[in-house]
N, C-alpha and C. Protein backbone atom coordinates (compact mmCIF):
# COMPACT_ATOMS: atom_id res chain seq x y z
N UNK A 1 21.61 26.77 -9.58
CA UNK A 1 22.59 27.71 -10.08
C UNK A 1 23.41 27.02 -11.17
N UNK A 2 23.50 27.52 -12.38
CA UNK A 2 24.16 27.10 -13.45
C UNK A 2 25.90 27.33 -13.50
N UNK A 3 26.40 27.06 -14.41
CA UNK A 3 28.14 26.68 -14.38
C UNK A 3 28.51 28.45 -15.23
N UNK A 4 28.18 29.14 -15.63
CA UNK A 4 27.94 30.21 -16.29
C UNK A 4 27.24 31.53 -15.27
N UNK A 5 26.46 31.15 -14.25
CA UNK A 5 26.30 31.83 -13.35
C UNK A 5 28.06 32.31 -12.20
N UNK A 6 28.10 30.79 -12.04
CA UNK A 6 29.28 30.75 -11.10
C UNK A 6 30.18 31.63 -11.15
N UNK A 7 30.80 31.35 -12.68
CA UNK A 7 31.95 31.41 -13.06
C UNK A 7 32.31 33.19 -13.00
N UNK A 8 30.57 33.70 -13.20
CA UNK A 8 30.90 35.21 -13.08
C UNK A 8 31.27 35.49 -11.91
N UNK A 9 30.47 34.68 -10.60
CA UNK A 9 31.32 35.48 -9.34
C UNK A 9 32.58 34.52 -8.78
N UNK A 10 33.20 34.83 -9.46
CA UNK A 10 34.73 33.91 -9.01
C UNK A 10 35.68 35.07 -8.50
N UNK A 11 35.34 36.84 -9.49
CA UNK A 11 36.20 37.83 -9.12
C UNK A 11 35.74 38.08 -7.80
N UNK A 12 34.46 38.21 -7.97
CA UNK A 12 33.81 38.59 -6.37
C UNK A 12 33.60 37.56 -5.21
N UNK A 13 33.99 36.94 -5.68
CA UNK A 13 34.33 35.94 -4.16
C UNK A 13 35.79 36.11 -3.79
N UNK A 14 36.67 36.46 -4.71
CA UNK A 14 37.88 36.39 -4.42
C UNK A 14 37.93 37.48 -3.62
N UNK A 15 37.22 38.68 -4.33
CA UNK A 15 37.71 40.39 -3.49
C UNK A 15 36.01 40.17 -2.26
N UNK A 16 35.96 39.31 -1.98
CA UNK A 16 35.03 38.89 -0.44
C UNK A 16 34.13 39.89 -0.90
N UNK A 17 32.90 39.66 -1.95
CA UNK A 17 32.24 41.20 -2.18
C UNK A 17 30.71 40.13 -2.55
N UNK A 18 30.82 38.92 -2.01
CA UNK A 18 29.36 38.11 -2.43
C UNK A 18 28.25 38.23 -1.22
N UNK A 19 27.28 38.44 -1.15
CA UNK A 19 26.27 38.79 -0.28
C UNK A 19 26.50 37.07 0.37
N UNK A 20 25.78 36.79 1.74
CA UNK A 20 26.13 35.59 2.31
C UNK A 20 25.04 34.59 1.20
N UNK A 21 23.76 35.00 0.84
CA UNK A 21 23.00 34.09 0.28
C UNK A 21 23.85 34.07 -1.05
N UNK A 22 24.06 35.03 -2.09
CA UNK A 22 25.15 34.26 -2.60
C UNK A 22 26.43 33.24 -2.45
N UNK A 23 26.98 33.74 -1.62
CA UNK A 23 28.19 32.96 -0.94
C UNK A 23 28.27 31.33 -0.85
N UNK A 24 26.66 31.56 0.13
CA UNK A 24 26.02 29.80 -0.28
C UNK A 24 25.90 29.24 -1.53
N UNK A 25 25.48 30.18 -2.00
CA UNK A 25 25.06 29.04 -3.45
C UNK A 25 26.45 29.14 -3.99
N UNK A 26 26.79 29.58 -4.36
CA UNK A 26 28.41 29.85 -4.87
C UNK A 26 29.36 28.72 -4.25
N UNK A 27 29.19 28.41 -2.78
CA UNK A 27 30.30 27.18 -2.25
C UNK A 27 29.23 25.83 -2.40
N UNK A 28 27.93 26.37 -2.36
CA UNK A 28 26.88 24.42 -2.72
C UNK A 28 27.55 24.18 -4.05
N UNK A 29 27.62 25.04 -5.18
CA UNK A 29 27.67 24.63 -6.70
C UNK A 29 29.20 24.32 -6.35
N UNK A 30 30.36 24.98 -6.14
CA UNK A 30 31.33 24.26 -6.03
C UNK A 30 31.77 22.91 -5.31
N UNK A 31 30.87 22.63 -4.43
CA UNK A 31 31.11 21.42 -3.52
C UNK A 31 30.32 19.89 -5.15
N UNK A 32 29.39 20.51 -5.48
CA UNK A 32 28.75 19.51 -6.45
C UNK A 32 29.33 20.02 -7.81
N UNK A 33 30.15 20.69 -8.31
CA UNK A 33 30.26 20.65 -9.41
C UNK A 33 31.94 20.59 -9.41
N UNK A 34 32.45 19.36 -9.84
CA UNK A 34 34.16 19.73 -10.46
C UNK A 34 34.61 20.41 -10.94
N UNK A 35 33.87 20.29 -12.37
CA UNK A 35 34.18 21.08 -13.43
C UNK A 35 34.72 22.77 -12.85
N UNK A 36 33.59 23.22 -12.11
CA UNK A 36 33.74 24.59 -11.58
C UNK A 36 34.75 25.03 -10.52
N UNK A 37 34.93 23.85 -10.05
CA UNK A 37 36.15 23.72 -8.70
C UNK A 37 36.96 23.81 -8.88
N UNK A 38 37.59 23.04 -10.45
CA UNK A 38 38.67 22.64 -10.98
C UNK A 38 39.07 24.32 -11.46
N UNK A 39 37.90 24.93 -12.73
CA UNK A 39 37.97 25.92 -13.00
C UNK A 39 38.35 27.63 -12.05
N UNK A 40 37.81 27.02 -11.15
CA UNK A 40 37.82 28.12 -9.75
C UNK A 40 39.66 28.15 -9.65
N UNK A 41 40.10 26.92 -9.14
CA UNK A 41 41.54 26.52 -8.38
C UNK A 41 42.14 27.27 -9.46
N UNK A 42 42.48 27.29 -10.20
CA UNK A 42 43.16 27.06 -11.68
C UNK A 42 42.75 29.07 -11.90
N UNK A 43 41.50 29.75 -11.88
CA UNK A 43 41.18 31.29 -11.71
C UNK A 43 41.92 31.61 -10.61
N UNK A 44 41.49 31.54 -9.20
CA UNK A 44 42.09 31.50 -7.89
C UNK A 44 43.82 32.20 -8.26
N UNK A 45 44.49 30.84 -8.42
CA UNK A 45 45.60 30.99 -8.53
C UNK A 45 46.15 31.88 -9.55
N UNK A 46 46.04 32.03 -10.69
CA UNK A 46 45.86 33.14 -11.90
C UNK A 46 46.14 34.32 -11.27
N UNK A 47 44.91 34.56 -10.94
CA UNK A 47 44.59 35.84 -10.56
C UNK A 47 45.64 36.41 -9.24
N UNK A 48 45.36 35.78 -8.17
CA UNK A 48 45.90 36.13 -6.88
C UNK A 48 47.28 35.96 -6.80
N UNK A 49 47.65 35.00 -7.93
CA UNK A 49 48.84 35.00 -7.97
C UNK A 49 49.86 36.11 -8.44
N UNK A 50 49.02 36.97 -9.37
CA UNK A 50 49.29 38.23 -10.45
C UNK A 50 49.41 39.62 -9.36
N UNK A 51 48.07 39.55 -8.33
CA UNK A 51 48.06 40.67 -7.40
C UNK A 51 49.06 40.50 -6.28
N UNK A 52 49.42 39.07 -5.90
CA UNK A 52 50.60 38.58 -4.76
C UNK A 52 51.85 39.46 -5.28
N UNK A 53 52.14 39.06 -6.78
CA UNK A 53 53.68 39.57 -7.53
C UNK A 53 53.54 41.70 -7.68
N UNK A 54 52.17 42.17 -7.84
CA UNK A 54 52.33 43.36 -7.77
C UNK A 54 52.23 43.77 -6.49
N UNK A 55 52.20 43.44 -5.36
CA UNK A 55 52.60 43.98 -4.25
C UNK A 55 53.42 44.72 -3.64
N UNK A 56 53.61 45.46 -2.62
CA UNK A 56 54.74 45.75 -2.01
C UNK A 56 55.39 44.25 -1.39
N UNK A 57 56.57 43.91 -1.61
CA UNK A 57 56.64 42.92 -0.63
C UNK A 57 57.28 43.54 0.58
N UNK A 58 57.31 44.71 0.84
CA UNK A 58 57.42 45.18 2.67
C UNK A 58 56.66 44.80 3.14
N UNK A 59 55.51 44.69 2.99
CA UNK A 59 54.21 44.77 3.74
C UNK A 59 53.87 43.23 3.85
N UNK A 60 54.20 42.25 3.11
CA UNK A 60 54.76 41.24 4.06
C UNK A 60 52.91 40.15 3.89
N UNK A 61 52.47 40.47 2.76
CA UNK A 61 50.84 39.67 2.16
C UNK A 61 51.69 37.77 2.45
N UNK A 62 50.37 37.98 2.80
CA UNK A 62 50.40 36.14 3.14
C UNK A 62 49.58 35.16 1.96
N UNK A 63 50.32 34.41 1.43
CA UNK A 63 49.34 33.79 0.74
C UNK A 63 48.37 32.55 1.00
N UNK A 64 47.17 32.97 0.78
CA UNK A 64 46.10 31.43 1.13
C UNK A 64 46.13 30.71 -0.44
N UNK A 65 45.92 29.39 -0.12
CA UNK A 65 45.35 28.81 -1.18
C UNK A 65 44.07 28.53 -1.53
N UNK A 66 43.48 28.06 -2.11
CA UNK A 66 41.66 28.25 -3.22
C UNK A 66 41.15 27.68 -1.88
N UNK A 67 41.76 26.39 -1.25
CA UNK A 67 41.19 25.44 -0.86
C UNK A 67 40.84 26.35 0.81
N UNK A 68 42.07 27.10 1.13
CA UNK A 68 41.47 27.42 2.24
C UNK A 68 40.72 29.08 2.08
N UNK A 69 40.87 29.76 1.04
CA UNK A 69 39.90 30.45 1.17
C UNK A 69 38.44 30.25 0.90
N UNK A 70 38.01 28.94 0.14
CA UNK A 70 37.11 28.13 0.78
C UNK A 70 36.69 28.30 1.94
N UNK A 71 37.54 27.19 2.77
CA UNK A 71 37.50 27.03 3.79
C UNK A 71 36.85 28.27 4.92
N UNK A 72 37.70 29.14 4.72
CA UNK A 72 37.58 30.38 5.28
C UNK A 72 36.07 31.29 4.91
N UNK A 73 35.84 31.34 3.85
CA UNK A 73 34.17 31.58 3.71
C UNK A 73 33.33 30.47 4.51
N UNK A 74 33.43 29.06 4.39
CA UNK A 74 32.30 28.45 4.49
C UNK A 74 32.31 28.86 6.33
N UNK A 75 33.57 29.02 7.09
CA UNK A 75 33.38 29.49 8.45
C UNK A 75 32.79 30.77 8.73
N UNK A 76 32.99 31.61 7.65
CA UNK A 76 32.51 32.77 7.94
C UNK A 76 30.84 33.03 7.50
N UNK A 77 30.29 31.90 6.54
CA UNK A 77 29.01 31.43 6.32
C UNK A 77 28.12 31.31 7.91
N UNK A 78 29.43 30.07 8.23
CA UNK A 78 28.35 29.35 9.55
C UNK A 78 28.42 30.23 10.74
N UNK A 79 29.42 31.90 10.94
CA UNK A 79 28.99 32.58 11.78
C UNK A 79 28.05 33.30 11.44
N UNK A 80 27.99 33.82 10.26
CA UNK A 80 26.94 34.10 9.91
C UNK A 80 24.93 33.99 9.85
N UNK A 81 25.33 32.34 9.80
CA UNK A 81 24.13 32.13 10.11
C UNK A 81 23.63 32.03 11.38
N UNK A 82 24.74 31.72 12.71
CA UNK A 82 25.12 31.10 13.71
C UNK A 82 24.35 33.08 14.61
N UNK A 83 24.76 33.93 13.80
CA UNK A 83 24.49 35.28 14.67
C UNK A 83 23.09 35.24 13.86
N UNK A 84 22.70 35.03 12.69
CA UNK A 84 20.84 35.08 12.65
C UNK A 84 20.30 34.55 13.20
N UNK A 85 20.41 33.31 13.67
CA UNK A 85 19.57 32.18 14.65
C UNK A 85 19.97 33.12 16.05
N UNK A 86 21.02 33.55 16.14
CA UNK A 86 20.57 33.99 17.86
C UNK A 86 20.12 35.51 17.87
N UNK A 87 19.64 36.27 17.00
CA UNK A 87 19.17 37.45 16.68
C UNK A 87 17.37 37.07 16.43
N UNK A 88 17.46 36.19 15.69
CA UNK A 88 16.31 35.33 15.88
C UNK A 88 15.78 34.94 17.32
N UNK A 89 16.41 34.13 18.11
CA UNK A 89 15.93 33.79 19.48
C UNK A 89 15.87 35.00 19.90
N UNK A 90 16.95 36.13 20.26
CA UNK A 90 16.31 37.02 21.45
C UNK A 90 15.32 38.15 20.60
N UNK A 91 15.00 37.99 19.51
CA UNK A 91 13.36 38.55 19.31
C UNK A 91 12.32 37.96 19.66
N UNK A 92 12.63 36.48 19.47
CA UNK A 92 11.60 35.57 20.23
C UNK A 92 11.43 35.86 21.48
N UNK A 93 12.60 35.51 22.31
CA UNK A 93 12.59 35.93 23.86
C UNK A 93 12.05 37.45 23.76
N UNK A 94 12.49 38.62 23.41
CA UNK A 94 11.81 40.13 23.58
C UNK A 94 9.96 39.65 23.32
N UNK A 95 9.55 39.07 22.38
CA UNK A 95 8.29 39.08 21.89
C UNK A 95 7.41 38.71 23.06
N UNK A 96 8.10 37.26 24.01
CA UNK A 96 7.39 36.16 24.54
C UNK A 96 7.36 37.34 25.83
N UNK A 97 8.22 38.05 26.46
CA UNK A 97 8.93 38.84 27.42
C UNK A 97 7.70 39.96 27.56
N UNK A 98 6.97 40.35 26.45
CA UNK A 98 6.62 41.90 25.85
C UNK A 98 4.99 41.41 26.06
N UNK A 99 4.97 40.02 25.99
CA UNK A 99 3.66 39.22 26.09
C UNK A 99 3.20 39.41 27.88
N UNK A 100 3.97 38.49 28.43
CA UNK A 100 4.02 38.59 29.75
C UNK A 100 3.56 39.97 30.36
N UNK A 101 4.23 41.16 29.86
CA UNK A 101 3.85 42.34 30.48
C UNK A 101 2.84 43.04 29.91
N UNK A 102 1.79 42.29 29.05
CA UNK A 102 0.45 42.66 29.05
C UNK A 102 -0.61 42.10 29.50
């Protein structure tokens, strides 16, 4: 994934709108690339910072920073993958199960 790819989904990672196989490649290229990390932190804040100030502030928005909405995808990555592997096993188990009763 190139530095020009990335940079386009920076809006859509922010508004949580990246498919999970994107998502991955999107947090691998940021973990190996600075340049883009640096660029991300620096968008991140820009941006969210602009939608934080047009808010209602009744309603009382919490702010994350780059680093933990990071954070917060790459957990929501590993449930992700964490519910395919066991969607995976109990087809295995149904298959092996479906065997037996022939």
């Amino acid at each position: 994934m190139d530095c020009k790819e990335i940079q386009k989904w920076y809006i859509p990672f922010i508004d949580d709108e990246l498919s999970p196989k994107e998502l991955a490649a999107f947090l691998e290229h940021l973990d190996t690339c600075q340049d883009c990390r640096e660029e991300y932190d620096i968008y991140y804040m820009m941006f969210t910072g602009i939608r934080h100030l047009e808010q209602d502030p009744v309603k009382g928005s919490v702010w994350i920073d780059s680093g933990q909405k990071l954070g917060y995808a790459a957990e929501y990555l590993k449930r992700c993958r964490r519910r395919h592997w066991i969607k995976l096993m109990a087809l295995g188990a149904l298959c092996v199960g479906i065997l037996f009763l022939l």
